[in-house]
Protein backbone atom coordinates (compact mmCIF):
# COMPACT_ATOMS: atom_id res chain seq x y z
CA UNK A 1 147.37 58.43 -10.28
CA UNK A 2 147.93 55.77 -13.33
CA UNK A 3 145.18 53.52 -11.58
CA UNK A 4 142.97 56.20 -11.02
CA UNK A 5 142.96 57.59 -14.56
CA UNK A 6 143.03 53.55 -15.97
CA UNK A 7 139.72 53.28 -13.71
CA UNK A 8 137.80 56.23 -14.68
CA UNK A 9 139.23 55.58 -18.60
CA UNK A 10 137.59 51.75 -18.11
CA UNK A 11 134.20 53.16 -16.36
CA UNK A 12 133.79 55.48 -19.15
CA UNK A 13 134.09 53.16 -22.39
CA UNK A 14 131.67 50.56 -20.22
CA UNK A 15 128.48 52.61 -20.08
CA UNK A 16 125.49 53.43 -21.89
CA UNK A 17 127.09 56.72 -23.52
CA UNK A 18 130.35 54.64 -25.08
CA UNK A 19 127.37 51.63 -25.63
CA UNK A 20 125.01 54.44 -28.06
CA UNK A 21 128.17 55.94 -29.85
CA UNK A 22 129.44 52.34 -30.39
CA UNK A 23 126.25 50.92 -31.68
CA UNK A 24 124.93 54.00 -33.80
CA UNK A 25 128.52 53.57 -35.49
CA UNK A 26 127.11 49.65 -36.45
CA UNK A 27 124.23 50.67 -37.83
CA UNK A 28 125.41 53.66 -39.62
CA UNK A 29 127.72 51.47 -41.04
CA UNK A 30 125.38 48.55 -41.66
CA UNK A 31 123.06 51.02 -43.11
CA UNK A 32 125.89 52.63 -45.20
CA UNK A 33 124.99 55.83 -43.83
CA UNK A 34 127.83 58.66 -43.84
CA UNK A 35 128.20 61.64 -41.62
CA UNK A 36 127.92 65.18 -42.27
CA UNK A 37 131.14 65.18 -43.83
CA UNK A 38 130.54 62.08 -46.16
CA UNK A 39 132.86 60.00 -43.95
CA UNK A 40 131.68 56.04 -42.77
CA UNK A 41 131.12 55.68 -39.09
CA UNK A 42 134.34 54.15 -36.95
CA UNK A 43 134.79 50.74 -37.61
CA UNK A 44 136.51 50.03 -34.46
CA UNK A 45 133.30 51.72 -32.85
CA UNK A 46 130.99 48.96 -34.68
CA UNK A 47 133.24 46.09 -33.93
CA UNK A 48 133.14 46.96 -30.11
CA UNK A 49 129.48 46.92 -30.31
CA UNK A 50 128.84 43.89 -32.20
CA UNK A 51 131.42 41.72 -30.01
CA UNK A 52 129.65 42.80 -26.93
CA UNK A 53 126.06 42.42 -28.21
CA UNK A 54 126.95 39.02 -29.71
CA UNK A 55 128.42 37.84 -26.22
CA UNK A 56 125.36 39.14 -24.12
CA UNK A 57 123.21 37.82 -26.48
CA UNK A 58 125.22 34.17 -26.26
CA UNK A 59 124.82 34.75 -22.65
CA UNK A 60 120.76 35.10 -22.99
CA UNK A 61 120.83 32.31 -25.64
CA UNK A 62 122.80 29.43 -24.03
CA UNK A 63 123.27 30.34 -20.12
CA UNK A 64 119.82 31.47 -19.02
CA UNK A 65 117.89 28.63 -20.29
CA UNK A 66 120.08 25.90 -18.84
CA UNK A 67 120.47 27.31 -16.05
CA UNK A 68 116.51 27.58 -15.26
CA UNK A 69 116.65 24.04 -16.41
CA UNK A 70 119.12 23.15 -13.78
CA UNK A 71 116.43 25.06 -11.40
CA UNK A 72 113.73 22.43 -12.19
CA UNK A 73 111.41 25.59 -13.42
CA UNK A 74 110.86 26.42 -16.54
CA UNK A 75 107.90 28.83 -15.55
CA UNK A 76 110.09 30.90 -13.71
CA UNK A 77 110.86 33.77 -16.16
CA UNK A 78 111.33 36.63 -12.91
CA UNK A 79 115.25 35.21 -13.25
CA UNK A 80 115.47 37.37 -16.99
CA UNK A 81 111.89 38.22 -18.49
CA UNK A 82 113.14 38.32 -21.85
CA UNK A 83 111.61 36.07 -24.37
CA UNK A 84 113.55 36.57 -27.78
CA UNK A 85 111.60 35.49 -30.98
CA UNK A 86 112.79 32.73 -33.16
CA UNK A 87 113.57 34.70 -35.90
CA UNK A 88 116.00 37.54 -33.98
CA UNK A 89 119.48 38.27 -35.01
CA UNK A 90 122.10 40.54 -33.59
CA UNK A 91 121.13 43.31 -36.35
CA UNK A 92 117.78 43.25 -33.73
CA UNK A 93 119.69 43.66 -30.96
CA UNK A 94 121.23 45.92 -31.72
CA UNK A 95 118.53 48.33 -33.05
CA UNK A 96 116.63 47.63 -29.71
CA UNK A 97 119.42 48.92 -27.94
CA UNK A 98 120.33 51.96 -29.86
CA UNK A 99 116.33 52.86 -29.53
CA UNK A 100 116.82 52.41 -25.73
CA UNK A 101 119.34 54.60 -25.53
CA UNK A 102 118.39 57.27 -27.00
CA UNK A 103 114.76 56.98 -25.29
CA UNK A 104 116.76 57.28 -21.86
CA UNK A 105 119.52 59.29 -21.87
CA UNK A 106 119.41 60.25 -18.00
CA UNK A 107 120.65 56.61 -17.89
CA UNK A 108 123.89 56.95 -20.14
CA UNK A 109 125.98 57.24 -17.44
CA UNK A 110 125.62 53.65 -16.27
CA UNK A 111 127.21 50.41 -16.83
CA UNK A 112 126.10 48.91 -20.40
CA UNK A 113 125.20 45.92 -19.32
CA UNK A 114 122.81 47.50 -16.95
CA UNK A 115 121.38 48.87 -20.22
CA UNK A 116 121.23 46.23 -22.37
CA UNK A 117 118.85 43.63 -20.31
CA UNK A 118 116.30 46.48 -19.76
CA UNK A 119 116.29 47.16 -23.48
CA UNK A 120 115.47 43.55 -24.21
CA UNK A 121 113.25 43.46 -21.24
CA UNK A 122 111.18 45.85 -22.54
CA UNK A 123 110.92 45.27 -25.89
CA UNK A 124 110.92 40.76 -25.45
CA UNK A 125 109.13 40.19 -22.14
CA UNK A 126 108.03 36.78 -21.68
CA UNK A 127 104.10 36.35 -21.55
CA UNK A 128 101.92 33.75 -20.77
């Protein structure tokens, strides 16, 4: 029963839903914007967000163009289709993600990494 509730505990805080209240609690607190009740968003909300964004974003950064390097083809994009622009930080991200999100919530329920390429995708795709 322990593994069962650990598993559905860890499925939950991986998808979109936990990925939107996580990153709307960065850039409420980026933003210094308060609730309802004049309270700052969760901190340990933001944090989770930001760690994850910065390692996927690491990930897009540093893996993905080496290893179409190693390929021999640097004209095949089909392998991520995201082009980020020189000037991008994680603050972009971020906001790209959140925007996502709330654009399709009939996909909340799925893992957020599952989320976050198609985010990029769409907003970054590599042209010719």
């Amino acid at each position: 029963l322990m593994v069962l509730l650990s598993t559905v505990a860890f499925a939950t805080a991986n998808n979109g839903e936990a990925l939107l209240k996580e990153c709307t609690a960065y850039i409420q607190l980026k933003d210094n914007i308060r609730n309802e009740d004049g309270e700052k968003a969760n901190s340990t909300d933001a944090n989770s967000c930001l760690n994850y964004m910065y390692g996927v974003v690491d990930v897009l950064y540093y893996y993905i163009p080496f290893y179409i390097l190693e390929k021999k083809d640097l004209r095949d994009k089909a392998t991520h289709n995201i082009c980020l622009p020189e000037k991008f930080d994680i603050d972009d991200a971020i906001r790209v993600v959140v925007d996502y999100l709330e654009n399709h919530p009939d996909d909340l329920a799925w893992h957020k990494m599952g989320l976050i390429l198609p985010a990029l995708q769409e907003e970054f795709p590599c042209t010719d």
